[in-house]
Protein backbone atom coordinates (compact mmCIF):
# COMPACT_ATOMS: atom_id res chain seq x y z
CA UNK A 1 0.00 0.00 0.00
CA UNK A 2 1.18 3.07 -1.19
CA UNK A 3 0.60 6.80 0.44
CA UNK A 4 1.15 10.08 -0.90
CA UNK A 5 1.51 13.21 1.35
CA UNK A 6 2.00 17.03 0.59
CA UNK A 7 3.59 19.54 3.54
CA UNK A 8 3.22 22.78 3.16
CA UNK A 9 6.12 24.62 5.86
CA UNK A 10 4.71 28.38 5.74
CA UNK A 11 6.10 31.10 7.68
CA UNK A 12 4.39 30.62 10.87
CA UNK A 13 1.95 27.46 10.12
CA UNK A 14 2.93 23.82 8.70
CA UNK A 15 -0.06 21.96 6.92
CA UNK A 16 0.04 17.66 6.08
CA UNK A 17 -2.28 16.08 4.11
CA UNK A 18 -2.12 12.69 2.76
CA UNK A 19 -3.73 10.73 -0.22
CA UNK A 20 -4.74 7.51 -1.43
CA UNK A 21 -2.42 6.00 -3.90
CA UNK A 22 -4.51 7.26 -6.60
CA UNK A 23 -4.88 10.62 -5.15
CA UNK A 24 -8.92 11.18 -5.27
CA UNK A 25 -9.40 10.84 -1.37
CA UNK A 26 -7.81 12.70 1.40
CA UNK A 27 -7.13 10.22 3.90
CA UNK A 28 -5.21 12.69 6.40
CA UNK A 29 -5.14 16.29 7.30
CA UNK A 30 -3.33 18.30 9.94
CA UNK A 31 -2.08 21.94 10.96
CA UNK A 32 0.08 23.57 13.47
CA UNK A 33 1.34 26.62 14.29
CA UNK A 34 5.17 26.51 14.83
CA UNK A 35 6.14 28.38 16.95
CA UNK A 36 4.16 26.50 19.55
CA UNK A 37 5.41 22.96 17.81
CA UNK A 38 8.83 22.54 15.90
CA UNK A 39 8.11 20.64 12.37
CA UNK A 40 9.73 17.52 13.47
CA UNK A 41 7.82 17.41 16.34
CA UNK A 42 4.50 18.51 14.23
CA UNK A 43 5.21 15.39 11.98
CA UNK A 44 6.17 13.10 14.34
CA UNK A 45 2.85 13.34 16.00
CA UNK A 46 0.94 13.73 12.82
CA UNK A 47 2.72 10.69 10.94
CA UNK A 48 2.28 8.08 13.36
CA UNK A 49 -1.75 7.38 12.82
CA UNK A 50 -0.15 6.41 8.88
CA UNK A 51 -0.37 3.04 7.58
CA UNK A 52 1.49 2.47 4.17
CA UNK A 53 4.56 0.33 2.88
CA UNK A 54 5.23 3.23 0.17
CA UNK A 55 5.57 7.43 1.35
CA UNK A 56 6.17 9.77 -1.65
CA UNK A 57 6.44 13.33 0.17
CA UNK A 58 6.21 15.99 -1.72
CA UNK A 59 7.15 19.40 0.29
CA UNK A 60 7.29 23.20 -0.39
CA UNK A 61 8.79 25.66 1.95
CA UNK A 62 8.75 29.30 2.95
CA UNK A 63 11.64 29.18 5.41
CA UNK A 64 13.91 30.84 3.16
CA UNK A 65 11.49 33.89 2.94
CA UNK A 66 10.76 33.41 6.79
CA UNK A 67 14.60 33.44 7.54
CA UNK A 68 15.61 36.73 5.39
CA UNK A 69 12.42 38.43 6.73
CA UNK A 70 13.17 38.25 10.51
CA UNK A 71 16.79 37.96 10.38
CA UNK A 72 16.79 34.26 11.28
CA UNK A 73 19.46 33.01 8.96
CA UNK A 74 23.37 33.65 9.13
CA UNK A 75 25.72 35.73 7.70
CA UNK A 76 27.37 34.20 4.66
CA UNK A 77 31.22 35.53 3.25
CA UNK A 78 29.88 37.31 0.46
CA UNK A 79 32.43 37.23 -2.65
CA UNK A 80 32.91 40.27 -5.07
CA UNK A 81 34.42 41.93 -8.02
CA UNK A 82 37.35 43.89 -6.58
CA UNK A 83 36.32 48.22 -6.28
CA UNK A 84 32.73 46.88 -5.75
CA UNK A 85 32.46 46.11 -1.65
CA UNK A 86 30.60 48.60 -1.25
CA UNK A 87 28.21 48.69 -4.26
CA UNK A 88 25.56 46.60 -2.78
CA UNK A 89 25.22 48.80 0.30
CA UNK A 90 24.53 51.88 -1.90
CA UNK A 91 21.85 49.74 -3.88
CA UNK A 92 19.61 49.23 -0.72
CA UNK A 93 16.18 50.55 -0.47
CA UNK A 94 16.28 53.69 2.01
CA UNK A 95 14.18 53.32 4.86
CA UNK A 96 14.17 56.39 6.44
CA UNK A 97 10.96 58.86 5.33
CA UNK A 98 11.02 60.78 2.79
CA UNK A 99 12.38 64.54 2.92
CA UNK A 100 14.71 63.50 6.19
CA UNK A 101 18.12 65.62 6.22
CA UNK A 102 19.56 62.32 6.42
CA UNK A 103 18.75 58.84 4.60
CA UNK A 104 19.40 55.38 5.79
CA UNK A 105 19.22 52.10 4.00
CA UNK A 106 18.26 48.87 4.59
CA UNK A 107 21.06 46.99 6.26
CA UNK A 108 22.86 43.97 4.28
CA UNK A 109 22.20 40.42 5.11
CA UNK A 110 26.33 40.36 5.63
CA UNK A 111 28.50 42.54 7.52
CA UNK A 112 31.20 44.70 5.83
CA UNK A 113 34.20 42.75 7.35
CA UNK A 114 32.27 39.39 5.81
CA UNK A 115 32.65 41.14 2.14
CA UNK A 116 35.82 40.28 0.34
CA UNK A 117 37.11 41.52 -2.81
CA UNK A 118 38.69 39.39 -5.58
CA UNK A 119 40.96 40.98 -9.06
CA UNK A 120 39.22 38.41 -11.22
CA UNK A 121 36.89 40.39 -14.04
CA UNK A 122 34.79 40.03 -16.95
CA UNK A 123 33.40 42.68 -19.42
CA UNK A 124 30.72 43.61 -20.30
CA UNK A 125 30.91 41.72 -23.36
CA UNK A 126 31.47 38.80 -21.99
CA UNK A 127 35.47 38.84 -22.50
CA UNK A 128 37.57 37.95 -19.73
CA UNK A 129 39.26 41.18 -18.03
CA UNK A 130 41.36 39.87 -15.70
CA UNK A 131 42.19 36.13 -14.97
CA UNK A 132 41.13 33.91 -11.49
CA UNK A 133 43.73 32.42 -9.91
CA UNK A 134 43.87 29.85 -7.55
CA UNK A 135 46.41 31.72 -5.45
CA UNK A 136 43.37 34.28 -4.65
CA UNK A 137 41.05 31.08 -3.67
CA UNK A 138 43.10 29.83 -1.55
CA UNK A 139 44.01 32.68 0.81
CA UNK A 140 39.54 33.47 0.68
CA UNK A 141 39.92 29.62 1.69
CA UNK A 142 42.35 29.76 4.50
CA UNK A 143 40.08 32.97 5.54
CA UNK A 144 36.59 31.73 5.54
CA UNK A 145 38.18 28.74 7.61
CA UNK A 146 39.52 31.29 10.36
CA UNK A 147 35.71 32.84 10.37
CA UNK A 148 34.53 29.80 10.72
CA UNK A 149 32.43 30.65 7.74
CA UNK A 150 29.99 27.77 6.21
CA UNK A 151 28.17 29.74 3.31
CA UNK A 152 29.66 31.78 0.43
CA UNK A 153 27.81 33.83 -1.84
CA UNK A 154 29.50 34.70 -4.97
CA UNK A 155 28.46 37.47 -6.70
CA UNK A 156 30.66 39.06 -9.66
CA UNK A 157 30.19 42.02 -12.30
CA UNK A 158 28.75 40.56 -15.77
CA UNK A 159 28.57 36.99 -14.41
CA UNK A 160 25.51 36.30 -16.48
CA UNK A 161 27.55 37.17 -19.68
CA UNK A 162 30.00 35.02 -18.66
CA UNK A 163 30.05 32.59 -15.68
CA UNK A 164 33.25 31.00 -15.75
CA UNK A 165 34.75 32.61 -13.18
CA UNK A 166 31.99 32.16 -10.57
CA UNK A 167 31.58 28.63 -11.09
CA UNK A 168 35.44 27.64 -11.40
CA UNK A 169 35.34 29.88 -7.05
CA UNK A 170 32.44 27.48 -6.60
CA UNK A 171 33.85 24.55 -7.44
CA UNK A 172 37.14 25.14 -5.56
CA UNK A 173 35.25 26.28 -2.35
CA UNK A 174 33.06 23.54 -2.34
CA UNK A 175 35.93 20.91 -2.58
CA UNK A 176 37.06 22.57 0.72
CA UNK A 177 33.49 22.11 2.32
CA UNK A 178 31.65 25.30 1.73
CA UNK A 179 27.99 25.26 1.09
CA UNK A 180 27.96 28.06 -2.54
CA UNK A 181 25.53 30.30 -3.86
CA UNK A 182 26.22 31.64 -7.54
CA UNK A 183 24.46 34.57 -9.14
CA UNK A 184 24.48 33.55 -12.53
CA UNK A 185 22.50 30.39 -11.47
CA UNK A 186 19.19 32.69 -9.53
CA UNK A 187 18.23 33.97 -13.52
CA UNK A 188 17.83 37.58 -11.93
CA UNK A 189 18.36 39.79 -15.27
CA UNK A 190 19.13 43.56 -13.04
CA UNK A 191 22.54 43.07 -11.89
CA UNK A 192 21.78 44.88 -8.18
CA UNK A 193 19.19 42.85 -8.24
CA UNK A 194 21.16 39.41 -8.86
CA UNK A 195 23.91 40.06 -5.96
CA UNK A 196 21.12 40.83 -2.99
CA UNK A 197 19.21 37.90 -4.20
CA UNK A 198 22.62 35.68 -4.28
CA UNK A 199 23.35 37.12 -0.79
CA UNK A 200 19.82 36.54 0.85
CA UNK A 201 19.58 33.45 -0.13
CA UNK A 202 23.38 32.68 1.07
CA UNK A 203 22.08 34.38 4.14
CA UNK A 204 18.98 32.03 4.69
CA UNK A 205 20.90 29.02 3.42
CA UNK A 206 22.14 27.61 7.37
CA UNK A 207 18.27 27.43 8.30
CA UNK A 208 17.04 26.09 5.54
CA UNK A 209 19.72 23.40 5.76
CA UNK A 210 19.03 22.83 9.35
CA UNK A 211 15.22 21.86 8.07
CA UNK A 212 16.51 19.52 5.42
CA UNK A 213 18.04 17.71 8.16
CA UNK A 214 15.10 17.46 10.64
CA UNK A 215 13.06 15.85 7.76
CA UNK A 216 15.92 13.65 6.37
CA UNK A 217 16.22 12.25 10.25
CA UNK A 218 12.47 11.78 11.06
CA UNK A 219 12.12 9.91 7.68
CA UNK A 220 15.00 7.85 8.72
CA UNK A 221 13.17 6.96 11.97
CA UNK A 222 10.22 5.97 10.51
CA UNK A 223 9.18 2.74 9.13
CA UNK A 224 8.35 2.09 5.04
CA UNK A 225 10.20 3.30 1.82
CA UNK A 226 9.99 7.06 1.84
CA UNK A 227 10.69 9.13 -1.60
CA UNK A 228 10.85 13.15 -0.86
CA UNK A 229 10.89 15.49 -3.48
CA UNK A 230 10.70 19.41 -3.20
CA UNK A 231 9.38 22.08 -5.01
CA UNK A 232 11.34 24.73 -6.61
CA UNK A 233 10.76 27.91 -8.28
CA UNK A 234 11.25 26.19 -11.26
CA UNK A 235 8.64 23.00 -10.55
CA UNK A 236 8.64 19.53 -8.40
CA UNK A 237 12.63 18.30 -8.73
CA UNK A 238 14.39 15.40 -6.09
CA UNK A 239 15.38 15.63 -2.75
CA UNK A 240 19.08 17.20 -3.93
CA UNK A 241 17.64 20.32 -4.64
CA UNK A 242 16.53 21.17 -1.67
CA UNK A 243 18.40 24.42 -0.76
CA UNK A 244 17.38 27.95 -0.29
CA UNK A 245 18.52 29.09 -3.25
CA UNK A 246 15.99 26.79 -5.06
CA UNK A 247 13.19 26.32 -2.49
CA UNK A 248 12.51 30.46 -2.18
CA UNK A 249 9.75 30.80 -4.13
CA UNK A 250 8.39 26.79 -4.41
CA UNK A 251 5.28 26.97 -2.70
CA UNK A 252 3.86 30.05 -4.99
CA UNK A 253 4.82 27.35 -8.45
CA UNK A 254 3.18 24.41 -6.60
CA UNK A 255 -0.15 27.39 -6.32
CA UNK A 256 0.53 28.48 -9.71
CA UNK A 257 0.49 24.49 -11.47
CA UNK A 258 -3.15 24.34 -9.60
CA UNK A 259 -4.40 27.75 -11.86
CA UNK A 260 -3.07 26.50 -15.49
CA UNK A 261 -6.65 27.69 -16.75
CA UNK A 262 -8.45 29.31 -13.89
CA UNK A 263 -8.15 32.67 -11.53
CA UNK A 264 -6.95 31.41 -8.38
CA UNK A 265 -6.78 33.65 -5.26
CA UNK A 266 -5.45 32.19 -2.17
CA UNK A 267 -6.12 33.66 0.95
CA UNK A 268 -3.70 31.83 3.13
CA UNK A 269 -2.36 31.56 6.87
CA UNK A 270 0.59 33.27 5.53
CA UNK A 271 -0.25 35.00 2.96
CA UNK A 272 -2.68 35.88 0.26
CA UNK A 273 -1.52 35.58 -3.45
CA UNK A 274 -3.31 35.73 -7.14
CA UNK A 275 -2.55 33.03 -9.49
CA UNK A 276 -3.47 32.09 -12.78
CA UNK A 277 -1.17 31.00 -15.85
CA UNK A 278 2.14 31.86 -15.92
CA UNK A 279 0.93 34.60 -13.06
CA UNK A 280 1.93 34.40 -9.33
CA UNK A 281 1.68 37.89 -7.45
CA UNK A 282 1.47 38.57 -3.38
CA UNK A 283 -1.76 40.58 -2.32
CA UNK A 284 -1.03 43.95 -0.84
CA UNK A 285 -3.88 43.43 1.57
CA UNK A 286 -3.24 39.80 4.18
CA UNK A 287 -4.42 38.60 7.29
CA UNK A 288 -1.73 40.41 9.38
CA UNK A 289 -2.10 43.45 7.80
CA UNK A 290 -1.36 46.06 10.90
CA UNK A 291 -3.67 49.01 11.19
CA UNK A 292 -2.24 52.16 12.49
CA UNK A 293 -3.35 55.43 13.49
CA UNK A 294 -3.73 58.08 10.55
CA UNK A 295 -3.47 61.90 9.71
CA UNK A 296 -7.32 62.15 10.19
CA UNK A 297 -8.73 61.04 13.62
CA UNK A 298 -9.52 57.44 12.10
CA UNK A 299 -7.51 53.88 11.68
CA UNK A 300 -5.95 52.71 8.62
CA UNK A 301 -4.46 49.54 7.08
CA UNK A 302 -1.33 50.35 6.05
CA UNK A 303 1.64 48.32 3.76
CA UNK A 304 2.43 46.68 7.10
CA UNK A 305 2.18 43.20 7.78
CA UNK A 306 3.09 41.82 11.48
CA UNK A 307 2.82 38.40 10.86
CA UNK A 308 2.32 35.56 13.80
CA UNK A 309 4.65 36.07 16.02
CA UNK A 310 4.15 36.88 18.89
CA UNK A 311 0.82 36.85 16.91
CA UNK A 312 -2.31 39.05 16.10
CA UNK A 313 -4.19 40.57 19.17
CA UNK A 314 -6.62 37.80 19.27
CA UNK A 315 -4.23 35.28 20.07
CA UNK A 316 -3.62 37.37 23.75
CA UNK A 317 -0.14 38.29 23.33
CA UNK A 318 0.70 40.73 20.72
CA UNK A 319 -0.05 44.67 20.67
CA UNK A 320 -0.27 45.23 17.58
CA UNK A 321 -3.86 45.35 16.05
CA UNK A 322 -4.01 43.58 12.12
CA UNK A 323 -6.62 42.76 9.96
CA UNK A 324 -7.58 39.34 11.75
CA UNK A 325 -8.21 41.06 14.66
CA UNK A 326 -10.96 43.47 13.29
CA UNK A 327 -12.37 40.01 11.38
CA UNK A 328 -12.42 38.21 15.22
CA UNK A 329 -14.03 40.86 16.30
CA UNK A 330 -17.14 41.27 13.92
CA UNK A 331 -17.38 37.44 14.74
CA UNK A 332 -16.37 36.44 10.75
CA UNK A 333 -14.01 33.94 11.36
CA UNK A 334 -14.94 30.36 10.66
CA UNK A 335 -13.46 27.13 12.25
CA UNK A 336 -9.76 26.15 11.00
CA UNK A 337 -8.06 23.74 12.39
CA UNK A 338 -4.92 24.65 14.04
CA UNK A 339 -5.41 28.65 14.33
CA UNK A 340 -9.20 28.53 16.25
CA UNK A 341 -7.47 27.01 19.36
CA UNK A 342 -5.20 29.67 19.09
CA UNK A 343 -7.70 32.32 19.58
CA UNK A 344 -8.11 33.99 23.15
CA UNK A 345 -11.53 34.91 23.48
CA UNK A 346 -10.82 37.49 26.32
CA UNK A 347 -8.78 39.58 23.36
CA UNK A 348 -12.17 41.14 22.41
CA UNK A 349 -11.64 43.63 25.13
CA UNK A 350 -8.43 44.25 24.51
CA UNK A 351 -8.99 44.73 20.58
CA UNK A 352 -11.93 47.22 21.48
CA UNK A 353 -9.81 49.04 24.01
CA UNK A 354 -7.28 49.64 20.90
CA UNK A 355 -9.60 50.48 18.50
CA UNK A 356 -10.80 53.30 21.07
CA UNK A 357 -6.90 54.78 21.65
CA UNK A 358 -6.28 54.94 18.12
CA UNK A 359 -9.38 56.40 17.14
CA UNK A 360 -9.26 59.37 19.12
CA UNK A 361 -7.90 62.91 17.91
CA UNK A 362 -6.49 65.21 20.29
CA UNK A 363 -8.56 68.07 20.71
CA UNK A 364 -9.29 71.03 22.97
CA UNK A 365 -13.05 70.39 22.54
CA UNK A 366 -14.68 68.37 25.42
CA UNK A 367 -18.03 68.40 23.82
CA UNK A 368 -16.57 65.83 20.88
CA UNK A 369 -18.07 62.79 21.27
CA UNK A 370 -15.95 59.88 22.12
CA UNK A 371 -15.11 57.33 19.12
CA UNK A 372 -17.38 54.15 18.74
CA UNK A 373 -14.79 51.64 18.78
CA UNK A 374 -17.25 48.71 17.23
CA UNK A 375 -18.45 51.11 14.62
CA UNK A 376 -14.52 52.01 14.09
CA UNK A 377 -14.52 47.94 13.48
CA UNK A 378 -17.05 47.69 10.75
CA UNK A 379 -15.59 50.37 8.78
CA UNK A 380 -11.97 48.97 8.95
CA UNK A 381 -13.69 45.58 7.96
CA UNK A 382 -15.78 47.30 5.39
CA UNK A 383 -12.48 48.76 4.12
CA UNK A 384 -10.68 45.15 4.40
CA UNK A 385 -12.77 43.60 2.25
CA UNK A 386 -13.18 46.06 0.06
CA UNK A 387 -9.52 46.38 -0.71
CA UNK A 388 -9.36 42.84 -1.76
CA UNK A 389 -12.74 42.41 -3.78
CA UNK A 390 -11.21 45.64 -5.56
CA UNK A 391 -8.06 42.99 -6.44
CA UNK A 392 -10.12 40.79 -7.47
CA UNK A 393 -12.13 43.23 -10.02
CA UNK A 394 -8.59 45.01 -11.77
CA UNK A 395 -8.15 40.98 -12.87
CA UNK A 396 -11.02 41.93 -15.65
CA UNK A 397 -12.37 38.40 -14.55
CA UNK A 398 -16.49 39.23 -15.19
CA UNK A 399 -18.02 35.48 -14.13
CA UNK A 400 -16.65 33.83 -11.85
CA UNK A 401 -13.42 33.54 -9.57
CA UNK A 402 -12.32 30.31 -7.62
CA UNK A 403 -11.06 31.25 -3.76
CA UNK A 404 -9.05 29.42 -1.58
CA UNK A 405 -7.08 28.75 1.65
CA UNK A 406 -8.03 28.52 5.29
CA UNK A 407 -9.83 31.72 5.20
CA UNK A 408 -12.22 31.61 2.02
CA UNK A 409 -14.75 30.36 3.62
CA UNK A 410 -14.63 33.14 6.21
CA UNK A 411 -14.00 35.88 3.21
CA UNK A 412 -16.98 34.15 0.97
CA UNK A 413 -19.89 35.59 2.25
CA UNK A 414 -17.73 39.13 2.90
CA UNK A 415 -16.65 39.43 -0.63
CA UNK A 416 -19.95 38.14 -1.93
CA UNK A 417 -21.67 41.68 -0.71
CA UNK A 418 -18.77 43.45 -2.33
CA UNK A 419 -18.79 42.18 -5.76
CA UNK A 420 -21.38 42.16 -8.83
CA UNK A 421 -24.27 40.08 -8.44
CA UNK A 422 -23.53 38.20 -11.73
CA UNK A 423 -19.87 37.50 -10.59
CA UNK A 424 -19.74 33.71 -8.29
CA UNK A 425 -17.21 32.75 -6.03
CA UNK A 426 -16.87 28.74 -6.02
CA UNK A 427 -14.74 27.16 -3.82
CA UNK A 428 -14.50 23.78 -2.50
CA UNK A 429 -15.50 22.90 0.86
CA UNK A 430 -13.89 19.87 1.45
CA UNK A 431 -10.25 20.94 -0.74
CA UNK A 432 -9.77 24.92 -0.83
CA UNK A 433 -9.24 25.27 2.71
CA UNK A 434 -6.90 22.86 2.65
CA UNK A 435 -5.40 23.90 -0.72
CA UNK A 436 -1.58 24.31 0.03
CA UNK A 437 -0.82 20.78 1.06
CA UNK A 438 -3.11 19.58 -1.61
CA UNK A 439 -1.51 21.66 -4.30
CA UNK A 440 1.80 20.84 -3.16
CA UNK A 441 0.71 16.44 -3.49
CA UNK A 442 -0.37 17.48 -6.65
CA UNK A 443 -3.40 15.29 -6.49
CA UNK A 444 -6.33 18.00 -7.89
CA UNK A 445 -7.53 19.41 -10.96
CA UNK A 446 -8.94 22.56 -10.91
CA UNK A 447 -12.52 21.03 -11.90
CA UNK A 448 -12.43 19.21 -7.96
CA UNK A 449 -11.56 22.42 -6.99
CA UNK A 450 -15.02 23.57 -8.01
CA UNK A 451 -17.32 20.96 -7.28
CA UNK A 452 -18.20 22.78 -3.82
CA UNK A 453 -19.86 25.41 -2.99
CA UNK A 454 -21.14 28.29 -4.88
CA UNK A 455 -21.87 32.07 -4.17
């Protein structure tokens, strides 16, 4: 007997679900939010109840994008063109608002003393400047060994014209033990662009290693003939590829092969995307969206997002106030399994109480009449929804749009009264709230998608 299982490893939530061999019955299905239960763990306890000879485990990731976000990965030696260390500073976003007398940028995912210089060069053309020698790789050898450095990122000028020299490096650092990152390989056409990619994923490379390894050592401590394969950016490869420099970006092409002919958004855990075709884009508007006090005396959503950790308000830790908070509150949210028991139902208080601070204006006038924090609520819902079902209508879809993810069927009815009459949102009940995992098995069509429910 032979068992097929998909595991989707978001930022803050991991989702299993197996199949029958023939992949038209979901025989399994769990979620967990971990930060409260490491993966291995998660598995551990969800893999057990499995009977099957055969496991083919098919897995997409988002702890690449989880690492570089929070600054949970480690800093890699970051290899350049010689009269270019600094280059990649100068080419960060600035994060400091606009007009200030003085700008700062976004800090590097390396340190300045962890960026080396090398004499090699190619031109622009393609022709080689100046030669590599192995002299220079072995001194960056001996160095990276004193650091105590176990990722290199190697990112030289016009290595996309001509890669030689980056992959001869990569080869010579890799005999020596280094894990490598080239940025010829990423396919990133805006050179800027190539080397921060090349040194994030470098960056987040350690942690999703350290992943790899929990799953490799649970498989090996469970019973039956296990296959894993991973997806990539570039579509379902074998176990080998596994590496942040590939898996960044997987779980959005396992979404995207699920939308080959239909509009697909996804309103995840996570995060909510569009996808359809060749199209994958990230939302603007998400579940963690953070609202924040604006120039007139009212809340706003902005570009924000918080994420789960320490969580949303209604989870009874954080202080921040997102969009899941005003949803809790307006009593919208629907079971799902492994976020409901999260929920602390004594955070309506505090939500309210927020709501209130942020709504009011200062002013000399006592006679103004305090805010109505619950009426503050529906309009930030109102708002919410609004944003999205706007989204949804710049697609130029006209008849119908499939939803899915843990919270459609809390945003079905919402969007419903926001979009025409003569536009239906299908989903299915039984697979689109559960879509990830099932995308990532590969065991739908889009037609099963929508043989649920209709609005």
């Amino acid at each position: 007997m032979s068992c097929r299982l998909g595991l989707s490893i978001g930022e803050s939530f991991a989702e299993l679900q197996s199949f029958s061999a023939d992949g038209s019955k979901s025989v399994f299905q769990s979620r967990w939010y971990l930060p409260k239960k490491a993966l291995a763990d998660g598995l551990r306890e969800a893999l057990k109840s499995l009977e099957a000879d055969e496991f083919e485990l098919r897995v997409a990731t988002r702890t690449a994008e989880r690492a570089i976000s929070r600054g949970l990965g480690k800093s890699p030696a970051l290899l350049v063109t010689s009269g270019f260390e600094r280059w990649l500073e100068l080419q960060q976003p600035l994060t400091s608002p606009l007009f200030s007398p003085k700008g700062t940028r976004a800090p590097l995912k390396a340190p300045s003393d962890f960026i080396f210089p090398i004499s090699a060069r190619v031109g622009a053309d393609g022709s080689e400047v100046a030669p590599l020698t192995t002299e220079d790789l072995e001194f960056l050898a001996a160095k990276f060994e004193l650091m105590k450095v176990k990722v290199v990122a190697i990112a030289l000028l016009n290595a996309t014209k001509n890669p030689e020299h980056e992959n001869r490096a990569a080869s010579y650092l890799r005999d020596k033990g280094f894990r490598v990152v080239t940025s010829h390989s990423l396919n990133v056409s805006r050179e800027a662009d190539r080397w921060r990619e090349t040194l994030e994923v470098a960056y987040a490379e350690s942690t999703v290693s350290e992943e790899r390894t929990q799953i490799d050592e649970m498989i090996a401590a469970l019973p039956g003939t296990w296959t894993p394969k991973i997806w990539t950016r570039e579509g379902l490869k074998d176990w080998s590829s596994f590496e942040a420099s590939q898996t960044r970006g997987g779980l959005e092409r396992a979404l995207q092969a699920q939308a080959s002919s239909t509009l697909i958004f996804h309103f995840g855990l996570d995060h909510f995307g569009l996808f359809h075709g060749d199209r994958a884009e990230t939302l603007a508007s998400g579940a963690t969206q953070l609202v924040r006090h604006g120039l007139w005396p009212f809340p706003h959503f902005s570009e924000e997002n918080s994420g789960y950790e320490p969580g949303p308000m209604l989870f009874g830790k954080s202080h921040q106030l997102a969009a899941v908070d005003i949803l809790h509150l307006g009593e919208r949210l629907q079971e799902v399994e492994g976020f409901t028991p999260l929920i602390s139902e004594k955070s309506r208080a505090r939500i309210l109480e927020t709501l209130f601070t942020l709504a009011k204006a200062p002013t000399n006038d006592d006679r103004r009449r305090p805010p109505d924090a619950r009426e503050i609520a529906r309009d930030l819902e109102q708002a919410f929804v609004e944003r999205i079902a706007s989204e949804i209508l710049m697609t130029g879809e006209k008849k119908s749009v499939t939803i899915t993810g843990a919270f459609a069927p809390s945003l079905q009815p919402l969007l419903k009264s926001r979009l025409p009459k003569t536009m239906k949102i299908e989903f299915s009940k039984e697979r689109a709230p559960w879509f990830e995992s099932a995308a990532i098995a590969d065991t739908i069509a889009t037609s099963n998608l929508k043989s649920g429910a209709k609005a």
